[in-house]
Protein backbone atom coordinates (compact mmCIF):
# COMPACT_ATOMS: atom_id res chain seq x y z
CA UNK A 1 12.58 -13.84 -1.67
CA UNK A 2 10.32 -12.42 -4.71
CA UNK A 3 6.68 -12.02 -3.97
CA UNK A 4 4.18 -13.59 -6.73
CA UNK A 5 0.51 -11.92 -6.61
CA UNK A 6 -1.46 -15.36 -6.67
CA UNK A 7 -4.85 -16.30 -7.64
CA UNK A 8 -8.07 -15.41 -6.34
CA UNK A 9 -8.79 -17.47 -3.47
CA UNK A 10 -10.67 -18.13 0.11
CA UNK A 11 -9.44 -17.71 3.53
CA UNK A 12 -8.71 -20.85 5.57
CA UNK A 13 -10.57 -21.04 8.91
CA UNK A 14 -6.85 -20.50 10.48
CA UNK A 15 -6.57 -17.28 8.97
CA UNK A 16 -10.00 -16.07 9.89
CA UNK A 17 -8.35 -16.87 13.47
CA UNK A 18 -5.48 -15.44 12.48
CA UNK A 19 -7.10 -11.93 11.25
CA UNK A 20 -9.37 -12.14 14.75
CA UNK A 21 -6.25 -12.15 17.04
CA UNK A 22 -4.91 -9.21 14.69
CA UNK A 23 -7.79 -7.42 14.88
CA UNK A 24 -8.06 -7.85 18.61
CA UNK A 25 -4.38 -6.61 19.52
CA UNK A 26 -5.44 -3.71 16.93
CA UNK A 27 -8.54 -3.03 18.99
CA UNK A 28 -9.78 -1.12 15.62
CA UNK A 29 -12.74 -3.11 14.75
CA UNK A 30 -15.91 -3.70 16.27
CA UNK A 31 -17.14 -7.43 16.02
CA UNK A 32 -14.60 -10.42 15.56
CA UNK A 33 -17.03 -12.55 16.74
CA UNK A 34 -19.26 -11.95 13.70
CA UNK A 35 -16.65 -11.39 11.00
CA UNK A 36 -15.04 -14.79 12.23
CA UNK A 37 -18.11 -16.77 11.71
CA UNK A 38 -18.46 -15.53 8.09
CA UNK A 39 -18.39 -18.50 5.57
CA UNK A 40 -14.81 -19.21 4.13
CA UNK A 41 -16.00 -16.10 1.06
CA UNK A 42 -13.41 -15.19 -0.99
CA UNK A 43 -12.04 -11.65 0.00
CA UNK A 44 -9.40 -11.47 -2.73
CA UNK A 45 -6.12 -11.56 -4.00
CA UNK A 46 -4.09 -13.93 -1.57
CA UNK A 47 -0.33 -14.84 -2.59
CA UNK A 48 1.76 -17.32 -3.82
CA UNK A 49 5.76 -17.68 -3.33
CA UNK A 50 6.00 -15.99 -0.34
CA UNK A 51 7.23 -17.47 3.26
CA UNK A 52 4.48 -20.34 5.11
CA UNK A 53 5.06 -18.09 8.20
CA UNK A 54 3.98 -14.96 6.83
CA UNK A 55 1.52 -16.15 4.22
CA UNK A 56 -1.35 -15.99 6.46
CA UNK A 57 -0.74 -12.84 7.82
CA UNK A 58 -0.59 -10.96 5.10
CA UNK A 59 -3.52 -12.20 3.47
CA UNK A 60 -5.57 -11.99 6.70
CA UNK A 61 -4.26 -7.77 6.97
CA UNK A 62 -4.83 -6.80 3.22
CA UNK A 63 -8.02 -8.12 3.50
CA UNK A 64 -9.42 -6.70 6.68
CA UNK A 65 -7.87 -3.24 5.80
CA UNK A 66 -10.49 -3.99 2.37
CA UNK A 67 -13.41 -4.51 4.59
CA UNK A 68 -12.59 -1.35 6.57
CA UNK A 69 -11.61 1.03 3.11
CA UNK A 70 -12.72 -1.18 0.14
CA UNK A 71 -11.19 1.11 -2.38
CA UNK A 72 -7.46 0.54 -0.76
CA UNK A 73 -7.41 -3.34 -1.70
CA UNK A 74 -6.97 -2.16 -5.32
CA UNK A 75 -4.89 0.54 -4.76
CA UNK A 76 -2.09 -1.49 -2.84
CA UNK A 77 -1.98 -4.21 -5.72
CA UNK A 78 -1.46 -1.77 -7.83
CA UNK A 79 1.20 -0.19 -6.30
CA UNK A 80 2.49 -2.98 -5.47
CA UNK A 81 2.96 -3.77 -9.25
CA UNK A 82 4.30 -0.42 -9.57
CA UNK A 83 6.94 -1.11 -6.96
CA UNK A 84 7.94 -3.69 -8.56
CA UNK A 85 9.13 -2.34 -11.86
CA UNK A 86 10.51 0.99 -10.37
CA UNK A 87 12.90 -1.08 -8.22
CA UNK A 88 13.16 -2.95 -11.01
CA UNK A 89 14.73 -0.12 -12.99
CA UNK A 90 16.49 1.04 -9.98
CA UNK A 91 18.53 -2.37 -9.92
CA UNK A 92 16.91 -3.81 -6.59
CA UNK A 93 17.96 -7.37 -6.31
CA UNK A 94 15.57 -10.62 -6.04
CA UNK A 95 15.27 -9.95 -2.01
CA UNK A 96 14.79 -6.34 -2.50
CA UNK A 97 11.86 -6.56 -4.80
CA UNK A 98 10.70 -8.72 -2.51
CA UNK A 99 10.52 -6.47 0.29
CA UNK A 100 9.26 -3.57 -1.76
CA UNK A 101 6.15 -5.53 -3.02
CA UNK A 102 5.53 -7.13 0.55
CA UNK A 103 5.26 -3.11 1.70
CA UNK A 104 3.88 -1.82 -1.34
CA UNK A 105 0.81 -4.54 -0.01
CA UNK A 106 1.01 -3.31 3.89
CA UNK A 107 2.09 0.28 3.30
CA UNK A 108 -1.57 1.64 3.94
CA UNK A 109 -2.44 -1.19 6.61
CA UNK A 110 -2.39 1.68 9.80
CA UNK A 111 -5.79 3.22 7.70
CA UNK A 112 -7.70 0.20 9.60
CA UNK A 113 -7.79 3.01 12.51
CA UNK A 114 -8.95 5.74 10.99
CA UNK A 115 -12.38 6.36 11.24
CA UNK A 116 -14.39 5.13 7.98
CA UNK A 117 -16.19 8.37 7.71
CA UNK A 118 -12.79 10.51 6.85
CA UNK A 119 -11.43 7.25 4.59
CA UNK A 120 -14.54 7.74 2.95
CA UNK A 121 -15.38 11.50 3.42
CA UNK A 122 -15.78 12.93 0.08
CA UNK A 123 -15.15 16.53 0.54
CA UNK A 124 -12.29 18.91 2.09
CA UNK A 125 -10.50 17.07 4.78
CA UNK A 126 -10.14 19.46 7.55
CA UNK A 127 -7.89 19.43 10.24
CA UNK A 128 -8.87 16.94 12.22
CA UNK A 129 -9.73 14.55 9.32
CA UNK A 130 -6.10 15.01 8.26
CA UNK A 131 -4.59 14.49 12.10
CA UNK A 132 -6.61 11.23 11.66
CA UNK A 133 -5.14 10.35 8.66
CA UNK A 134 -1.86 11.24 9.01
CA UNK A 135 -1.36 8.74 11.95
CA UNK A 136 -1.81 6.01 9.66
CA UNK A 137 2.06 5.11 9.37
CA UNK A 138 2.72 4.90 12.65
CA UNK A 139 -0.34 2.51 13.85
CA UNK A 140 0.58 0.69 10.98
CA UNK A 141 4.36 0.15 12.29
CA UNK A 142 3.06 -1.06 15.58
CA UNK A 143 0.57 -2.89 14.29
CA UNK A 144 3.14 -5.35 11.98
CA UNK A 145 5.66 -5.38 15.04
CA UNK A 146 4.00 -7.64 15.97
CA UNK A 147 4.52 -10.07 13.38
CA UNK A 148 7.90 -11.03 12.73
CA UNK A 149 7.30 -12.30 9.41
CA UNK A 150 5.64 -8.97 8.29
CA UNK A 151 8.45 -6.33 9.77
CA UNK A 152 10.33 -6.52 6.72
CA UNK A 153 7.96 -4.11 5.05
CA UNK A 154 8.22 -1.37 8.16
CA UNK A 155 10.61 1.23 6.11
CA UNK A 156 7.77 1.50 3.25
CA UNK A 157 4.55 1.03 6.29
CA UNK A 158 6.35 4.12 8.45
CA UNK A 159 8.07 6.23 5.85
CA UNK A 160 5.98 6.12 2.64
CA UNK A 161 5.10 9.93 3.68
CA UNK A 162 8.22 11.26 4.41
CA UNK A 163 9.64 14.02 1.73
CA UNK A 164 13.13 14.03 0.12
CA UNK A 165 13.14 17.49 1.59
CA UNK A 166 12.59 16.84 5.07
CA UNK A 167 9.11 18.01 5.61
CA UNK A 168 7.27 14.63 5.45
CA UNK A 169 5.67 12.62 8.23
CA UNK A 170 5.91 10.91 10.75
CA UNK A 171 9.44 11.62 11.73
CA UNK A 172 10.69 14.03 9.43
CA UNK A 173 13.71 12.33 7.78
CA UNK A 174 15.48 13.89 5.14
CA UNK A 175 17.29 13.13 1.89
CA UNK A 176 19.42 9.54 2.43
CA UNK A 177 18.39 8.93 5.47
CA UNK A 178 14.85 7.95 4.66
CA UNK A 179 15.11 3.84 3.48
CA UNK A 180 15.28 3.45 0.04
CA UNK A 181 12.22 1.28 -0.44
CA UNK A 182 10.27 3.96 1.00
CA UNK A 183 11.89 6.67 -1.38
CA UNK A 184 11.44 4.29 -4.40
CA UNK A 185 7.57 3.88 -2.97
CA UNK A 186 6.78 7.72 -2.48
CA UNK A 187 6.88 8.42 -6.31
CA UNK A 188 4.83 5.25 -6.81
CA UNK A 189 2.18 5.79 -4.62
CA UNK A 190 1.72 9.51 -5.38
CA UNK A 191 1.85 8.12 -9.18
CA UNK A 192 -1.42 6.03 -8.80
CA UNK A 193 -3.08 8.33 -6.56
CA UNK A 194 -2.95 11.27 -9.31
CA UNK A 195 -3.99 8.65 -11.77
CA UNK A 196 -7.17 7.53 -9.86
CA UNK A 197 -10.17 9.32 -9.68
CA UNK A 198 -11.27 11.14 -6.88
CA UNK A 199 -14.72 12.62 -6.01
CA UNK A 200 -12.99 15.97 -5.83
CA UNK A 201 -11.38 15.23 -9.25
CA UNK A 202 -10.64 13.08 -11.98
CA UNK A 203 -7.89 11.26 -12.55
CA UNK A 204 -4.50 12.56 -14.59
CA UNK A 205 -3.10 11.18 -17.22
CA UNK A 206 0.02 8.92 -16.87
CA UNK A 207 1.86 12.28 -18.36
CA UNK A 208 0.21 14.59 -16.34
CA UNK A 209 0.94 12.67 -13.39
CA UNK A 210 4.97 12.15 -14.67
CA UNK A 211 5.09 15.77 -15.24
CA UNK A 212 3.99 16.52 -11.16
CA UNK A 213 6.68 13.92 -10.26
CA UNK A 214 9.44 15.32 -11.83
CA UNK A 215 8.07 18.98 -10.57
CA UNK A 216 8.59 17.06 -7.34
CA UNK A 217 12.83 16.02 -7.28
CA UNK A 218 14.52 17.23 -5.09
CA UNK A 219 11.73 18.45 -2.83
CA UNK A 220 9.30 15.56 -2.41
CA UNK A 221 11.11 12.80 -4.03
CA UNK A 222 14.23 11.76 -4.40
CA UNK A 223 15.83 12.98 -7.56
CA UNK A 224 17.48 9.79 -8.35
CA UNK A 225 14.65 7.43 -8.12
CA UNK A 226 12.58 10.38 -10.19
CA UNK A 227 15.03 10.36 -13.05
CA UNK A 228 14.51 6.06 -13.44
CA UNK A 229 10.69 6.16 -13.09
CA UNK A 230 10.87 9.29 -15.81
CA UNK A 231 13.55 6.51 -17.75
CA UNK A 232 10.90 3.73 -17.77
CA UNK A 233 9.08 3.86 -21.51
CA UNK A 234 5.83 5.94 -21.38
CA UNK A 235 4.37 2.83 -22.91
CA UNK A 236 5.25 0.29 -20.32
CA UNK A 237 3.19 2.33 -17.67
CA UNK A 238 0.15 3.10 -19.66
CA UNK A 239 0.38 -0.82 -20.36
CA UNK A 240 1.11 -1.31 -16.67
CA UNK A 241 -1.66 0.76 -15.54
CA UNK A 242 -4.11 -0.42 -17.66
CA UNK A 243 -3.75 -3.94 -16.51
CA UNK A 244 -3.66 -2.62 -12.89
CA UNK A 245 -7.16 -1.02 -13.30
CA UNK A 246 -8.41 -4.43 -14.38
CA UNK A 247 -6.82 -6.69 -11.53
CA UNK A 248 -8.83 -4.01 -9.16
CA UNK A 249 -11.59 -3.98 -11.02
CA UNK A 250 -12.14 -7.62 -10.56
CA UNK A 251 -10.98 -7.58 -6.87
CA UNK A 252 -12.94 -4.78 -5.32
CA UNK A 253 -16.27 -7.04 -6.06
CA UNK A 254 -14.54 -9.81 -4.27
CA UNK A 255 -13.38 -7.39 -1.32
């Protein structure tokens, strides 16, 4: 089932339920009460194509992970688009891009508990920050375990941080044996987050940013999927990317 990034649009009152019983089993949060009785405002980029059952859900996640960490609504859809034409290249079928967007969307969804001021913090993480942080795929697994609609995207949610090499988080799987959504993800993600600015530093360009990647088979990523990201024409991506940056743009004054 392929996954269509829709038009802008409002939440229905059920999802606004929807999110609140989320956000209670989360227990992340601090006032349902009030974000429920919001007016129907758009929050963003809801989707088209994808299952009734699971349609709610995911817009009602994506967009209270945005009210928690503005900045990571853009960031998933544009990984998300990423995703898409990596697996692409990597010969994923219909179902399997499918399930690589849908997690490309979720992947950072365990952020909603981390505390704001380390999602936000903009100097050196120290090492509590980054024990903070690094629980995010893990609360994020339990949190969409509870949806069966959603648990399709659990290899990218728990294993987006995991290393070719063994030394990733959370549990350390190595080479093969980390999902290959999640191993086709890793090289995205760590794609767009060189190419984004941080406070701490500006952004690299799309070469730059290839050049790290490829410094990165074998150790980080998987050598495979690096050699068909490094195959896709430099072109397409700084087309890609450019288009990206617009689509967030527009959608982190909606979020």
């Amino acid at each position: 089932m392929m996954l269509l990034l829709g038009d802008i649009a409002g939440l229905s009152g059920a999802q606004l339920e929807g999110a609140a019983a989320l956000h209670s089993r989360a227990g992340i949060l601090d006032d349902a009460a009030q974000w429920l009785g919001r007016s129907q405002k758009t929050l963003g980029t809801l989707f088209r194509g994808v299952q009734p059952a699971s349609n709610s859900m995911v817009d009602a996640v994506t967009h209270m992970l945005a009210m928690h960490d503005p900045e990571t609504l853009g960031h998933s859809q544009r990984v998300a688009r990423y995703a898409l034409t990596l697996g692409d290249a990597m010969g994923l079928d219909r179902d399997q891009l499918g399930t690589l967007q849908l997690g490309g969307l979720l992947h950072d969804i365990g952020k909603i508990s981390v505390p704001e001021k380390v999602l936000r913090k903009t100097t050196k993480l120290d090492d509590w920050d980054w024990q903070q942080l690094r629980g995010h795929p893990e609360h994020g697994d339990k949190l969409l375990r509870h949806f069966s609609a959603l648990q399709p995207a659990l290899p990218v949610v728990r294993h987006h941080h995991e290393r070719y090499d063994g030394n990733g988080y959370p549990d350390k799987l190595k080479g093969l044996g980390i999902p290959l959504a999640a191993r086709i993800f890793a090289v995205i993600d760590t794609f767009d987050a060189m190419t984004s600015d941080r406070p701490y530093r500006r952004a690299l360009s799309d070469a730059e940013a290839q050049a790290e990647i490829e410094r990165g088979a074998g150790s980080q990523f998987d050598p495979r999927v690096v050699e068909r990201f490094l195959a896709v024409d430099s072109q397409k991506w700084s087309a890609l990317t450019s288009a990206c940056a617009s689509v967030s743009t527009a959608s982190s004054h909606l979020a």
